[in-house]
Protein backbone atom coordinates (compact mmCIF):
# COMPACT_ATOMS: atom_id res chain seq x y z
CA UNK A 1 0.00 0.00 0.00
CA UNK A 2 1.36 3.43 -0.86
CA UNK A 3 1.19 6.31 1.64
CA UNK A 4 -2.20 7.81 0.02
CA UNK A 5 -4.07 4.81 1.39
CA UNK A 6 -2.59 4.05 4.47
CA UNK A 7 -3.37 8.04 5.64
CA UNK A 8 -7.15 7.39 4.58
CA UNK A 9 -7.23 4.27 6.21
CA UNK A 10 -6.12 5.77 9.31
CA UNK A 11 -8.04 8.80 9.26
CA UNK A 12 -11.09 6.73 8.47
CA UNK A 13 -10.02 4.41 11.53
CA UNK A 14 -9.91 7.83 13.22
CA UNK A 15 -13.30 9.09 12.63
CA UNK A 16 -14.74 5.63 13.50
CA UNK A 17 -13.36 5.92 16.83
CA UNK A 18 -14.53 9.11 17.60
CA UNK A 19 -18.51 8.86 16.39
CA UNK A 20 -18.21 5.32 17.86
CA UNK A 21 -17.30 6.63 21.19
CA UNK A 22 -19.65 4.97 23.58
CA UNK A 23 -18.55 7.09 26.62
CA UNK A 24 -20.22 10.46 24.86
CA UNK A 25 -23.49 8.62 24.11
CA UNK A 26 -24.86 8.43 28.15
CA UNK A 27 -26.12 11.48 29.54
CA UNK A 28 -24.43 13.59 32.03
CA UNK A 29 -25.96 13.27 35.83
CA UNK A 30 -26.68 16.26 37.37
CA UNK A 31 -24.58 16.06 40.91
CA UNK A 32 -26.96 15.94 43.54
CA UNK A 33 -27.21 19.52 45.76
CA UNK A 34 -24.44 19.75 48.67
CA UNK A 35 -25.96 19.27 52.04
CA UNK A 36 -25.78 23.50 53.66
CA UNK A 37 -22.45 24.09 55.56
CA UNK A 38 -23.55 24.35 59.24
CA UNK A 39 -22.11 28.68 58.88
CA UNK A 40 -24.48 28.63 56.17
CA UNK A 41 -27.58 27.42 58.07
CA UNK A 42 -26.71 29.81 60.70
CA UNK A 43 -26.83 32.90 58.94
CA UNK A 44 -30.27 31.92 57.09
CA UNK A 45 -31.55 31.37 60.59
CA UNK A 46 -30.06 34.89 61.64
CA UNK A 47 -31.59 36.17 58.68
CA UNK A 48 -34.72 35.11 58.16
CA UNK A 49 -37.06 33.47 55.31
CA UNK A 50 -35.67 35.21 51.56
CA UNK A 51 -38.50 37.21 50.32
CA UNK A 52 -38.10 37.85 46.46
């Protein structure tokens, strides 16, 4: 094979990988909420309900 075919054949290899990728195809989890810091609960308390 001369060089002409083995760079197609690679860069077809290439692009195979990459549409094939089965990582990519799950959906991303949101990450569940952090539990509040306990300074953070504190100063709600001190402050009272938000009003918006």
């Amino acid at each position: 094979m001369n060089r002409k075919w083995l760079l197609r054949l690679g860069l077809t290899a290439l692009a195979l990988l990459v549409t094939t990728d089965r990582r990519r195809s799950q959906p991303i989890r949101p990450q569940p909420p952090e539990p509040p810091r306990p300074d953070d609960a504190n100063e709600a308390k001190e402050k009272g309900p938000l009003t918006s």
